[in-house]
N, C-alpha and C. Protein backbone atom coordinates (compact mmCIF):
# COMPACT_ATOMS: atom_id res chain seq x y z
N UNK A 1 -142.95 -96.27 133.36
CA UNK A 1 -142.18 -97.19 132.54
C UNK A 1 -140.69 -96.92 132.75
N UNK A 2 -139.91 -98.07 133.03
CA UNK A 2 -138.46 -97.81 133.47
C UNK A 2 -137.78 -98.29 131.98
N UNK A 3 -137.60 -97.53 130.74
CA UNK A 3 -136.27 -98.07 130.18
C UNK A 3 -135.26 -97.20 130.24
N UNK A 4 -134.50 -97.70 129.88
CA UNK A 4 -133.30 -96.58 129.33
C UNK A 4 -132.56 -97.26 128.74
N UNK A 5 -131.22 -96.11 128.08
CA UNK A 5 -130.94 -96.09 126.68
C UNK A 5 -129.56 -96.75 127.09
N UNK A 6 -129.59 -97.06 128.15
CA UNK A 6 -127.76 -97.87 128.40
C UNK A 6 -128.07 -99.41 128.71
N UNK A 7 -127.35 -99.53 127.97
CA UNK A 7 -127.50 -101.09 128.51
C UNK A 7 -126.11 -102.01 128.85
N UNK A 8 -126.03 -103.34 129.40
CA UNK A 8 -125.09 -103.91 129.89
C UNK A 8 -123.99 -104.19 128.65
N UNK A 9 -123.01 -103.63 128.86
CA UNK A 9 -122.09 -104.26 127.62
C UNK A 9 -121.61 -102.81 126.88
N UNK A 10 -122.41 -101.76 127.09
CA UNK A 10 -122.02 -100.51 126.39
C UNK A 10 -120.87 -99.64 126.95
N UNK A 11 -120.45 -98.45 125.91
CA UNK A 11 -119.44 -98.19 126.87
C UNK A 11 -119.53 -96.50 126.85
N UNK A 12 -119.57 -96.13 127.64
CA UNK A 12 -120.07 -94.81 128.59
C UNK A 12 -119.03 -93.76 128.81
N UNK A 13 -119.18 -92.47 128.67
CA UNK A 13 -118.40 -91.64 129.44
C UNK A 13 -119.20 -91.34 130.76
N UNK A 14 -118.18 -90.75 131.71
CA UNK A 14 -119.23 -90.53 132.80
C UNK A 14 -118.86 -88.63 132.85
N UNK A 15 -120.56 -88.06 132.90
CA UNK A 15 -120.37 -86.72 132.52
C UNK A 15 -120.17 -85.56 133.63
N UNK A 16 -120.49 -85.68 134.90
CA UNK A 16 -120.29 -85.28 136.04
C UNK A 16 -119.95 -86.42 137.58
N UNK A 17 -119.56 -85.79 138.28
CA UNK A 17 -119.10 -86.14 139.62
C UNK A 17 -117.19 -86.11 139.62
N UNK A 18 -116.69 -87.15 140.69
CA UNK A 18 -115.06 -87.13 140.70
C UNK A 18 -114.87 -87.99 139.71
N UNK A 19 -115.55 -88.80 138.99
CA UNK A 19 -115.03 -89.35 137.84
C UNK A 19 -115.13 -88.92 136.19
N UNK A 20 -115.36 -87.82 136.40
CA UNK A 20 -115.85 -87.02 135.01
C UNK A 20 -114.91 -87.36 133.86
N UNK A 21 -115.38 -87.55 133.04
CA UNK A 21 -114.18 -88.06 131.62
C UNK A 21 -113.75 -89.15 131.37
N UNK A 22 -113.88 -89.99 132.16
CA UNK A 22 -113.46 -91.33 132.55
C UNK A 22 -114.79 -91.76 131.60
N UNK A 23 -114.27 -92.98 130.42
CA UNK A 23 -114.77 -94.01 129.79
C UNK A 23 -114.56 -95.44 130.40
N UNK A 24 -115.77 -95.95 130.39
CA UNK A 24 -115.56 -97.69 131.00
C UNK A 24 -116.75 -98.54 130.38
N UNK A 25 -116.98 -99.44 130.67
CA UNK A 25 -117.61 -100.71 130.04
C UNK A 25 -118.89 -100.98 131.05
N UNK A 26 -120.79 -100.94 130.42
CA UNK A 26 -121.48 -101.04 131.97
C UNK A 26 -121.27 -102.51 132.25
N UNK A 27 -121.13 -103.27 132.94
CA UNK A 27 -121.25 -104.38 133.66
C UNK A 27 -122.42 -104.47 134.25
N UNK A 28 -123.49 -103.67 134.77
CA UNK A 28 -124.62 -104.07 134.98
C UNK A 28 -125.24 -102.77 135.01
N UNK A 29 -126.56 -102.88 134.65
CA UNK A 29 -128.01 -102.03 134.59
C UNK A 29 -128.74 -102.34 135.44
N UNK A 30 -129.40 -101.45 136.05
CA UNK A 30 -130.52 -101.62 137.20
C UNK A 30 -131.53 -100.83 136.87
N UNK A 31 -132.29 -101.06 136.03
CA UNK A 31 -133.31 -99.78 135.46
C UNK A 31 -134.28 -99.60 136.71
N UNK A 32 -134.93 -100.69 137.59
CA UNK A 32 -135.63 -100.24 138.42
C UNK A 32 -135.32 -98.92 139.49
N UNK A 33 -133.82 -98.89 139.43
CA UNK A 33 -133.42 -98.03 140.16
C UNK A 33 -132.35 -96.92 139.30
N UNK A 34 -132.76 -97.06 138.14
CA UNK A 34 -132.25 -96.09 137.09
C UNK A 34 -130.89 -95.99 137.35
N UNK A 35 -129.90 -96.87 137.84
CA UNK A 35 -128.49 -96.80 138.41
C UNK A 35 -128.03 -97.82 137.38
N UNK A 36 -126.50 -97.75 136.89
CA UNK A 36 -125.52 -98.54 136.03
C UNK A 36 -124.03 -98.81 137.17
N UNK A 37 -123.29 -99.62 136.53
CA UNK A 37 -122.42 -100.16 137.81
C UNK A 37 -121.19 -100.14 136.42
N UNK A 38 -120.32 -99.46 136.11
CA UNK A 38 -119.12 -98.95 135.17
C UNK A 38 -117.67 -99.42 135.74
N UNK A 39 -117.27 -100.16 134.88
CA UNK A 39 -116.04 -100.52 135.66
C UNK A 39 -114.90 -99.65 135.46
N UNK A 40 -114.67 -100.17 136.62
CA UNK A 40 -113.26 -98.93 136.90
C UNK A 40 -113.86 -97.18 137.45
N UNK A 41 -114.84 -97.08 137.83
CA UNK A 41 -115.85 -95.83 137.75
C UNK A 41 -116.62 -95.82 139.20
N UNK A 42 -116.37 -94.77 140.41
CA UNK A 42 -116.96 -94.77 141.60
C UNK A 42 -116.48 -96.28 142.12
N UNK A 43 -114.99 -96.30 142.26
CA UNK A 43 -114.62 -97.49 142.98
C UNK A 43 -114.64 -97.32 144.43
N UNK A 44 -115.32 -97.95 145.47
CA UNK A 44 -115.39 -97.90 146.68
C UNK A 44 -115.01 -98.95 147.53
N UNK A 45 -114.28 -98.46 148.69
CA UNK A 45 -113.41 -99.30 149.54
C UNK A 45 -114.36 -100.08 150.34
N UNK A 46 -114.27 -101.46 150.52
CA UNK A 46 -115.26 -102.20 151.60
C UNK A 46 -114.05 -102.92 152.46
N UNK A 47 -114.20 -103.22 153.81
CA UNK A 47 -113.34 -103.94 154.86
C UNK A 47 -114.37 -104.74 154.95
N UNK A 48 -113.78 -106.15 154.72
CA UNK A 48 -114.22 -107.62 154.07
C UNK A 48 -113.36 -108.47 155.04
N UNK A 49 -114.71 -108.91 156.33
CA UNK A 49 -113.88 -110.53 157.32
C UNK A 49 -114.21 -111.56 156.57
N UNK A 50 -113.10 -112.30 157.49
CA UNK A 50 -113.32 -113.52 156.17
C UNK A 50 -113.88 -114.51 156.89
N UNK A 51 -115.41 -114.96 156.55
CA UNK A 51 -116.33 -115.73 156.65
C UNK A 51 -116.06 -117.11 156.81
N UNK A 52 -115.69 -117.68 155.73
CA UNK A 52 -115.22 -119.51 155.54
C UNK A 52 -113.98 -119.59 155.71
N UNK A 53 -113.32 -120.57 156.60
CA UNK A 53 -112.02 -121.21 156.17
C UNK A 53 -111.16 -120.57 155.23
N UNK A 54 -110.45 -120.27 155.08
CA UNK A 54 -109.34 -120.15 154.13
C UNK A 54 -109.74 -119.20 153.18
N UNK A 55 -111.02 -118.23 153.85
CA UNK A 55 -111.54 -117.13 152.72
C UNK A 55 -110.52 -116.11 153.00
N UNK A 56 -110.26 -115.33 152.19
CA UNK A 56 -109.82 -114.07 152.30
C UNK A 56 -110.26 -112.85 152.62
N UNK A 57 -109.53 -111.92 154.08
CA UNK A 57 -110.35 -111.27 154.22
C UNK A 57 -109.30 -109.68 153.72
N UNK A 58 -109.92 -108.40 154.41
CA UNK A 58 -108.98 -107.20 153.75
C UNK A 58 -109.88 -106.24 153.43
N UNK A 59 -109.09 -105.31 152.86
CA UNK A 59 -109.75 -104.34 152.23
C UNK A 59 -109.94 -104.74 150.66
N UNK A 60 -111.36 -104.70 150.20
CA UNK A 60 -111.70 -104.92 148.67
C UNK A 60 -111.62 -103.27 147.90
N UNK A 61 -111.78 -103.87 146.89
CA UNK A 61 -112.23 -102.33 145.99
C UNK A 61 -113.35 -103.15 145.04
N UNK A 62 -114.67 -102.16 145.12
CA UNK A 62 -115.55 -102.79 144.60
C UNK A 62 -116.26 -101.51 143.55
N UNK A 63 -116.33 -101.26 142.46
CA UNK A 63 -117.04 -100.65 142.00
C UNK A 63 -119.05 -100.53 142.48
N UNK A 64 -119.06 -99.17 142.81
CA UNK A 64 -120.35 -99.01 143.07
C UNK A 64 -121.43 -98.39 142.00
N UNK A 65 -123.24 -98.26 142.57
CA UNK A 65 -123.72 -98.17 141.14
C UNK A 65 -123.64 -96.19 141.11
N UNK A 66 -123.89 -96.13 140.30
CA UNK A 66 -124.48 -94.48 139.82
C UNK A 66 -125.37 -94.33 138.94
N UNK A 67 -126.21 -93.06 138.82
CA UNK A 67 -126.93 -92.65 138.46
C UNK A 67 -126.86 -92.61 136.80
N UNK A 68 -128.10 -92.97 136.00
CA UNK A 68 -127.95 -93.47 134.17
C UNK A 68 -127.49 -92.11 133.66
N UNK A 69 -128.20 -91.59 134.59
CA UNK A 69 -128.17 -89.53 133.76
C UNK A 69 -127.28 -89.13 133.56
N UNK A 70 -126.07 -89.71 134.59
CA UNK A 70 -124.64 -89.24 134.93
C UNK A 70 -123.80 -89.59 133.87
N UNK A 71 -123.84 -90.43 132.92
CA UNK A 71 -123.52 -91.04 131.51
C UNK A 71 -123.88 -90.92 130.43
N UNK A 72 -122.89 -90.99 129.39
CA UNK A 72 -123.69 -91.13 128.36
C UNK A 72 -122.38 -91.80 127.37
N UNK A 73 -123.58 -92.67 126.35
CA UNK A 73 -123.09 -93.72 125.59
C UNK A 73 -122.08 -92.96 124.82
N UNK A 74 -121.44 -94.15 123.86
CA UNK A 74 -119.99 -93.36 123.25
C UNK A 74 -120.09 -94.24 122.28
N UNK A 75 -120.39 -93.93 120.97
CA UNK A 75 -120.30 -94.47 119.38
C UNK A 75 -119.59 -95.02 119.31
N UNK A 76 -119.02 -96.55 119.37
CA UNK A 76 -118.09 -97.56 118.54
C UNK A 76 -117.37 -97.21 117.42
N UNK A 77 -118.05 -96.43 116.35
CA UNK A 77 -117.89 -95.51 115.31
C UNK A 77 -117.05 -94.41 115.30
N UNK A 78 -117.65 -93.09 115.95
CA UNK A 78 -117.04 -92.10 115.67
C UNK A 78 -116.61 -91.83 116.94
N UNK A 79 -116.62 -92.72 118.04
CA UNK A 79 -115.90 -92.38 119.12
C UNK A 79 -115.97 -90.91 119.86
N UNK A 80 -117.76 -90.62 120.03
CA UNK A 80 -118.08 -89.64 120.31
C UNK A 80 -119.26 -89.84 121.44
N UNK A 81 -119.36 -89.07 122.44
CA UNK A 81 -120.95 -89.05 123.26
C UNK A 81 -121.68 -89.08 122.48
N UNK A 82 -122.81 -89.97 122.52
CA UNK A 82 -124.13 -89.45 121.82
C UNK A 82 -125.01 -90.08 122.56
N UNK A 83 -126.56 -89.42 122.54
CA UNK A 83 -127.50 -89.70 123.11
C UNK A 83 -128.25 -90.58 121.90
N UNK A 84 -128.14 -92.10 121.85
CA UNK A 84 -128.85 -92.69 121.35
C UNK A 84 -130.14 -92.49 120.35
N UNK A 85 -130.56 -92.36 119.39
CA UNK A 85 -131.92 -92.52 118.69
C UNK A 85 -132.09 -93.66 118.39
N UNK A 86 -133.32 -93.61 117.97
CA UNK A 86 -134.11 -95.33 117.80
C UNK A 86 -134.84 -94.98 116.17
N UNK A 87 -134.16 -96.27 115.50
CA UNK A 87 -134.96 -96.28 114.01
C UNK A 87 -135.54 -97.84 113.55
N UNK A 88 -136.77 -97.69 112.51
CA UNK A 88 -137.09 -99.40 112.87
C UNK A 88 -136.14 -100.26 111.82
N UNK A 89 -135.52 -101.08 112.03
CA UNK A 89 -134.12 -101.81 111.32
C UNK A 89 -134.92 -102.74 109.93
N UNK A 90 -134.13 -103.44 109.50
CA UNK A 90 -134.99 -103.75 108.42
C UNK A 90 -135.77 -104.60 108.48
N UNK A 91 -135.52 -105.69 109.63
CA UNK A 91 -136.14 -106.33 109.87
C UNK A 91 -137.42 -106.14 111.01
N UNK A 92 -137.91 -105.08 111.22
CA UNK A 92 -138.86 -104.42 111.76
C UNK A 92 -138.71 -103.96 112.99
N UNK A 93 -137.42 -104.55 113.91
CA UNK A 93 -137.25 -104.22 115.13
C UNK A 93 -136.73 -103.06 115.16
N UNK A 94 -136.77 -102.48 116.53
CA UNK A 94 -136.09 -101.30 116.96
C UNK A 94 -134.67 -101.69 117.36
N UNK A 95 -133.83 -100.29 116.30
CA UNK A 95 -132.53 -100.39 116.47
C UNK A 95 -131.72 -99.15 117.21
N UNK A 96 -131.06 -99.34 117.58
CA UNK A 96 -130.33 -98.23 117.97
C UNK A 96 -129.41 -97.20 117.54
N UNK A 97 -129.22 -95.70 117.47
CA UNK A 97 -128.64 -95.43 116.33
C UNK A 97 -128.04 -94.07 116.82
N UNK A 98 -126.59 -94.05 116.30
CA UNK A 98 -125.84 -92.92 116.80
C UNK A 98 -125.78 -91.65 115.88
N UNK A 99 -126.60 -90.73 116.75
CA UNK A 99 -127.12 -89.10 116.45
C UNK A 99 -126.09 -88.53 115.92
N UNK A 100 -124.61 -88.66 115.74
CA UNK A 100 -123.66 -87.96 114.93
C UNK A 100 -123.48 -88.19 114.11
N UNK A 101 -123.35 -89.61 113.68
CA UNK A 101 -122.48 -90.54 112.47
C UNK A 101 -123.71 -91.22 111.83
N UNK A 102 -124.56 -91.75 112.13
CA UNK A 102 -126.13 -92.19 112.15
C UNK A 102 -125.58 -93.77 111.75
N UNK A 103 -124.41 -94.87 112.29
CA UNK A 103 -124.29 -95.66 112.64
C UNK A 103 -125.14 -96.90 113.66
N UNK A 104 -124.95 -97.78 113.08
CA UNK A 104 -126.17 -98.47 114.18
C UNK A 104 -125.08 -98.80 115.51
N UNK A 105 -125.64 -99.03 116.68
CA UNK A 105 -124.92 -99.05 117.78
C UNK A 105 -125.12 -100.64 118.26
């Protein structure tokens, strides 16, 4: 079973590699491949010809994906890492819920 606890729209510290400490926003989830894509986070250079007419070509900067493990979510709230818990909300669904402050996320 592939879930995990990040999802598109959240916002992340990243806890190891050259971007360590660095907070950003995920822009996309790939659970099949347990990888998140963080903007501003593992930006990588691509040399880009330009295909159509009047496309532009150059060097891009494109954010690449990394690993979910390598992150972790950051409370809206108390503006802290936390590793997500799950409680059932009132309306019976599963909610999400921050382990320091016990805020819903």
């Amino acid at each position: 079973m592939n879930t995990m606890s990040i999802k598109k729209g959240d916002t992340v510290v990243v806890l190891s590699g050259k971007d360590k400490g660095k907070q950003g926003k995920v822009l996309e989830a790939m659970p099949e491949t347990r990888k998140v894509v963080v903007e501003k986070v593992n930006v990588a250079t691509r040399h880009q010809k330009p295909r159509k007419q009047g496309e532009e070509g150059g060097i891009m900067k494109k954010e690449a994906p990394i690993y979910a493990c390598k992150v972790m979510r950051v409370c809206p709230k108390c503006n802290k890492p936390t590793r997500p818990a799950s409680k059932v909300g009132a309306d019976g669904k599963r909610v999400r819920v921050c382990k320091k402050c016990g805020a819903e996320i």
